[in-house]
PDB file of N, CA and C in Angstrom:
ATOM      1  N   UNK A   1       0.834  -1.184   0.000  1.00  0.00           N
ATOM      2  CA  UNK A   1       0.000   0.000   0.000  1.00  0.00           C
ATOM      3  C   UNK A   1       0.877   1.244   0.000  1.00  0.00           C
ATOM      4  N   UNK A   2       0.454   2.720  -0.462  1.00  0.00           N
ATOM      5  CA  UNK A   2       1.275   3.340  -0.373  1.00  0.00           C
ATOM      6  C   UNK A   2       1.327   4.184   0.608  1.00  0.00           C
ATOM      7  N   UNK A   3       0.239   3.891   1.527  1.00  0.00           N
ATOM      8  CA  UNK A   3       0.235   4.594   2.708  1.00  0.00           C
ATOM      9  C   UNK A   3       1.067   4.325   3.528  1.00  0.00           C
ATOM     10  N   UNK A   4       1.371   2.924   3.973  1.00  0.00           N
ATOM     11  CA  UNK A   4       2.310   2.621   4.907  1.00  0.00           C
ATOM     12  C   UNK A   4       3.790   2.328   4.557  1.00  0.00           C
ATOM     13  N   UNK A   5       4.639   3.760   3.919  1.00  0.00           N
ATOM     14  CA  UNK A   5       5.824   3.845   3.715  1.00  0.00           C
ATOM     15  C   UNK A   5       6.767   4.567   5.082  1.00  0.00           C
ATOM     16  N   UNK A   6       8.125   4.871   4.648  1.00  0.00           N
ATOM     17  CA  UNK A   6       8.646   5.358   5.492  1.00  0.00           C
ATOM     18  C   UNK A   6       8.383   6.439   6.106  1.00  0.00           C
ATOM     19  N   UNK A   7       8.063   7.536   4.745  1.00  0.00           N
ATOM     20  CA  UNK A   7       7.380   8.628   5.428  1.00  0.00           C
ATOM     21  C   UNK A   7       6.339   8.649   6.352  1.00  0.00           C
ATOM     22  N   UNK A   8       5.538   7.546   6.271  1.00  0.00           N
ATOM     23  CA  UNK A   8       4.269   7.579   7.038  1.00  0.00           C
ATOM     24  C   UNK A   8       4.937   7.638   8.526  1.00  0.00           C
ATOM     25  N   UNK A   9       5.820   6.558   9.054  1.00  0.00           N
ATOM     26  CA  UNK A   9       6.067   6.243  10.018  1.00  0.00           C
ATOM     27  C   UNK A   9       6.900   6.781  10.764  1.00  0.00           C
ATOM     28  N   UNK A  10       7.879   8.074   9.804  1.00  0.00           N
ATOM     29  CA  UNK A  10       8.711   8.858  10.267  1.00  0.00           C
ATOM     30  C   UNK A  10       7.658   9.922  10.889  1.00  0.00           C
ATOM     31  N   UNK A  11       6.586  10.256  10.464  1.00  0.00           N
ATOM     32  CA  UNK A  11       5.573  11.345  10.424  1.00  0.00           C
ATOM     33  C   UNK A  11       4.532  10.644  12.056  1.00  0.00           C
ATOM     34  N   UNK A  12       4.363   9.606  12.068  1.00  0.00           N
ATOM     35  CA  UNK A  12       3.646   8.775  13.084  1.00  0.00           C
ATOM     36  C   UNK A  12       4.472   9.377  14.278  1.00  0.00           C
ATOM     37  N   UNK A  13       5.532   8.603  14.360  1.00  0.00           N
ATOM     38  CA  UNK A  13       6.689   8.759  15.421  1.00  0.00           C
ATOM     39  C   UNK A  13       6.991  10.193  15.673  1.00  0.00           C
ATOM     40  N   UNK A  14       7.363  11.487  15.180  1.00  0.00           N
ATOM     41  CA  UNK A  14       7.320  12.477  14.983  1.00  0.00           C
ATOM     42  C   UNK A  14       5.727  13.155  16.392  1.00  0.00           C
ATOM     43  N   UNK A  15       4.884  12.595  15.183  1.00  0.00           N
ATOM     44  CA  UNK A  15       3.476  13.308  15.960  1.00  0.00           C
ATOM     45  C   UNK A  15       3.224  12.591  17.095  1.00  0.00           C
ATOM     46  N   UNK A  16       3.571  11.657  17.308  1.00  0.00           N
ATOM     47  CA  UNK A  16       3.199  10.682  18.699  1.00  0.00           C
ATOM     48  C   UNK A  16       4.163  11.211  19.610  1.00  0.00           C
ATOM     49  N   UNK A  17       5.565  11.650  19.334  1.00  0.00           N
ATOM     50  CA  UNK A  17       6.174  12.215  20.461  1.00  0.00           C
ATOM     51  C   UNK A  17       6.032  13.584  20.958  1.00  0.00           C
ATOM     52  N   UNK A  18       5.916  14.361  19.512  1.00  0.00           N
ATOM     53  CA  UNK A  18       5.380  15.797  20.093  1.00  0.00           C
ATOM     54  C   UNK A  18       3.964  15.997  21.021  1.00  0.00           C
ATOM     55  N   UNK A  19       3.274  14.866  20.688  1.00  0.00           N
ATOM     56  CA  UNK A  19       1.745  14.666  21.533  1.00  0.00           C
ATOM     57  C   UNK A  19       2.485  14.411  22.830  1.00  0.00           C
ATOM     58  N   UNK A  20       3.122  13.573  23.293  1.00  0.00           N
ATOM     59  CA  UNK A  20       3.909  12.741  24.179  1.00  0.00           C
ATOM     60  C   UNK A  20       4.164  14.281  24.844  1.00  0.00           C
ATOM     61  N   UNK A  21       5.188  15.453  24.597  1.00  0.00           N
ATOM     62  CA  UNK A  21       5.767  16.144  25.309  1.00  0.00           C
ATOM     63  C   UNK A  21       4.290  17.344  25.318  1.00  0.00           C
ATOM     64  N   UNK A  22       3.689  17.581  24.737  1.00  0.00           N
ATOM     65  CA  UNK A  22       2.635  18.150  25.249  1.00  0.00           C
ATOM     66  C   UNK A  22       1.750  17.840  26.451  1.00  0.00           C
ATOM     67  N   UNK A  23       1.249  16.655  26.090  1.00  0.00           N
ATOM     68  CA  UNK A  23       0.714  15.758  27.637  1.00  0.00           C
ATOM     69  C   UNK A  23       1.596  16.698  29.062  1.00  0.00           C
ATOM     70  N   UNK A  24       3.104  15.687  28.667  1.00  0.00           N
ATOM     71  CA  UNK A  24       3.690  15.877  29.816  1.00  0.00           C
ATOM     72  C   UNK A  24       4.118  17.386  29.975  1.00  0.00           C
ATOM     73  N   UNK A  25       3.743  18.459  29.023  1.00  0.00           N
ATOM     74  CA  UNK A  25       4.112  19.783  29.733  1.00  0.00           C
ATOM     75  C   UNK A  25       2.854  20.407  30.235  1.00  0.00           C
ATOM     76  N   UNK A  26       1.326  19.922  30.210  1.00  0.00           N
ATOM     77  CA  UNK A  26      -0.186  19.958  30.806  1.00  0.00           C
ATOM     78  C   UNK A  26       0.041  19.254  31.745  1.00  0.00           C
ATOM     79  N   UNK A  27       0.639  18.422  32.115  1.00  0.00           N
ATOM     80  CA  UNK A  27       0.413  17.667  33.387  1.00  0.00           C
ATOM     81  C   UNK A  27       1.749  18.441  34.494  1.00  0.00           C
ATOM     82  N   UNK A  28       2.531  19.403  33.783  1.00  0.00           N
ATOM     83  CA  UNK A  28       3.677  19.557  34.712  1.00  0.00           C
ATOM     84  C   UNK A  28       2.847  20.488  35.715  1.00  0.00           C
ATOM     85  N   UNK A  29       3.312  20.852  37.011  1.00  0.00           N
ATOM     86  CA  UNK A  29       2.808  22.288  37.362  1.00  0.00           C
ATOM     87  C   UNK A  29       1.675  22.349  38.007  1.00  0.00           C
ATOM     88  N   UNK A  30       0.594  21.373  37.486  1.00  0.00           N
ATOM     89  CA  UNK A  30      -0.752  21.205  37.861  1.00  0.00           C
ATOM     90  C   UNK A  30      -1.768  22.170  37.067  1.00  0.00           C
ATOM     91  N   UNK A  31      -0.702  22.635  36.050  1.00  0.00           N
ATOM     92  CA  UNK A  31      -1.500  23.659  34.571  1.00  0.00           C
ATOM     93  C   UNK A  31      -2.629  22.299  34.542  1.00  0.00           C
ATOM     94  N   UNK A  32      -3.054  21.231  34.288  1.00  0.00           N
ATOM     95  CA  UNK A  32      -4.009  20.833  33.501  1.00  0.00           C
ATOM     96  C   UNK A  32      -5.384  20.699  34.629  1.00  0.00           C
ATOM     97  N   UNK A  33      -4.747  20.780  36.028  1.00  0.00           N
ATOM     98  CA  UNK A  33      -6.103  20.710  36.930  1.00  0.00           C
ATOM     99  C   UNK A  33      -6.541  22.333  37.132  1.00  0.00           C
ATOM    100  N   UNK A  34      -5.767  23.310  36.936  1.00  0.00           N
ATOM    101  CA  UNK A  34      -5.819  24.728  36.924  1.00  0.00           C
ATOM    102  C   UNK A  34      -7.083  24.919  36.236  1.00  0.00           C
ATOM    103  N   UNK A  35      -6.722  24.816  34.755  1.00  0.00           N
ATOM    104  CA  UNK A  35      -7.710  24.831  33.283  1.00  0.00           C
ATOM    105  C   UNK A  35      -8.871  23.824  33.779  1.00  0.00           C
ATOM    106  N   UNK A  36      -8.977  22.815  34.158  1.00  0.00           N
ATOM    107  CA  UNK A  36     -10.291  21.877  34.398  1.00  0.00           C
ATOM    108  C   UNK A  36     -11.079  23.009  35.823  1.00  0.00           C
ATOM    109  N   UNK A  37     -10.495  23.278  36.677  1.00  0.00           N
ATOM    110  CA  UNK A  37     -11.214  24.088  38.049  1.00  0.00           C
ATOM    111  C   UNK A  37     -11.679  25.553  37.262  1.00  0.00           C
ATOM    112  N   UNK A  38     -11.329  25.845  36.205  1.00  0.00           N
ATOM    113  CA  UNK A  38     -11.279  27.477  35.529  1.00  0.00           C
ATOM    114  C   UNK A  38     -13.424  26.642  34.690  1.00  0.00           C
ATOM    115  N   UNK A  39     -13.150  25.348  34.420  1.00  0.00           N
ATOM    116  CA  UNK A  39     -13.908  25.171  32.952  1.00  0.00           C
ATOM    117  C   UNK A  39     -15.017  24.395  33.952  1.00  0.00           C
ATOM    118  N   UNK A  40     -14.939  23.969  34.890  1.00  0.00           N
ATOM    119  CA  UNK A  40     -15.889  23.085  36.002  1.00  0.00           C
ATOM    120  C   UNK A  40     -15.833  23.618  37.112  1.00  0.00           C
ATOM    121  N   UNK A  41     -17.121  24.044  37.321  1.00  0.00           N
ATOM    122  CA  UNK A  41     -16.854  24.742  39.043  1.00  0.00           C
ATOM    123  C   UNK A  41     -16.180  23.357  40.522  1.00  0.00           C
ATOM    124  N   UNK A  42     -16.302  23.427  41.246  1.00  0.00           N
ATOM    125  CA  UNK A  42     -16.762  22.308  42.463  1.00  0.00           C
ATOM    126  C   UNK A  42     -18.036  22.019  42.766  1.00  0.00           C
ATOM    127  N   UNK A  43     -18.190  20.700  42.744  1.00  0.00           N
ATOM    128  CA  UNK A  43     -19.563  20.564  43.526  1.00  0.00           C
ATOM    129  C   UNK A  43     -19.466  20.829  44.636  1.00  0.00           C
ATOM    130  N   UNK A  44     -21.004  21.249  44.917  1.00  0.00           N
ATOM    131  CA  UNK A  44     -21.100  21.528  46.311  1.00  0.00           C
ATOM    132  C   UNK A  44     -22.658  20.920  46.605  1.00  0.00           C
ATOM    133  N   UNK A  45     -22.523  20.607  47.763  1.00  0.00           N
ATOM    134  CA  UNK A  45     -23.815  19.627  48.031  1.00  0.00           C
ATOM    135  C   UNK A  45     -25.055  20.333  48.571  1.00  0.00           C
ATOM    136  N   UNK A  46     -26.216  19.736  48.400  1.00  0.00           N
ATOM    137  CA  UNK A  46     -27.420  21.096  49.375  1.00  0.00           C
ATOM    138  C   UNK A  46     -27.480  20.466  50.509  1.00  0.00           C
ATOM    139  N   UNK A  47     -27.630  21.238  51.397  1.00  0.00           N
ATOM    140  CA  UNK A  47     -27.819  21.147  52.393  1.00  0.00           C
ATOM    141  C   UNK A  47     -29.364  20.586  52.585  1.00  0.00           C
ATOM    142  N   UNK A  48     -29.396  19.364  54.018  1.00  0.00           N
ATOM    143  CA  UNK A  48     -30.047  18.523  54.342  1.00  0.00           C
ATOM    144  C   UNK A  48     -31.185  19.422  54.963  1.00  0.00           C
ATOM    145  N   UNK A  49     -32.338  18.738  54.548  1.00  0.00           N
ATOM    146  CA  UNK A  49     -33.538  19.902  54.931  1.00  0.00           C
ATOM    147  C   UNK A  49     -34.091  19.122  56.369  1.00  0.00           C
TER     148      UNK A  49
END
């Protein structure tokens, strides 16, 4: 097939690692729970009547 040549897999490997160091620069710091508390408040429970 001509999809699965070298280029493909140089291009795979490539994008799978730059994904790879993105992850791990959202997860550094606690940047990715920052952005989730900014986009989702906390629950908060009602009070028992």
């Amino acid at each position: 097939m001509g999809l699965l040549k070298t280029d493909f897999y140089r291009f795979f490997t490539i994008g799978f690692a730059a994904g790879a160091l993105i992850v791990v620069a959202t997860m550094d710091n606690n940047v990715g729970s920052e952005i989730a508390n900014n986009v989702v408040p906390a629950a908060e429970a009602q009070p028992a009547q």
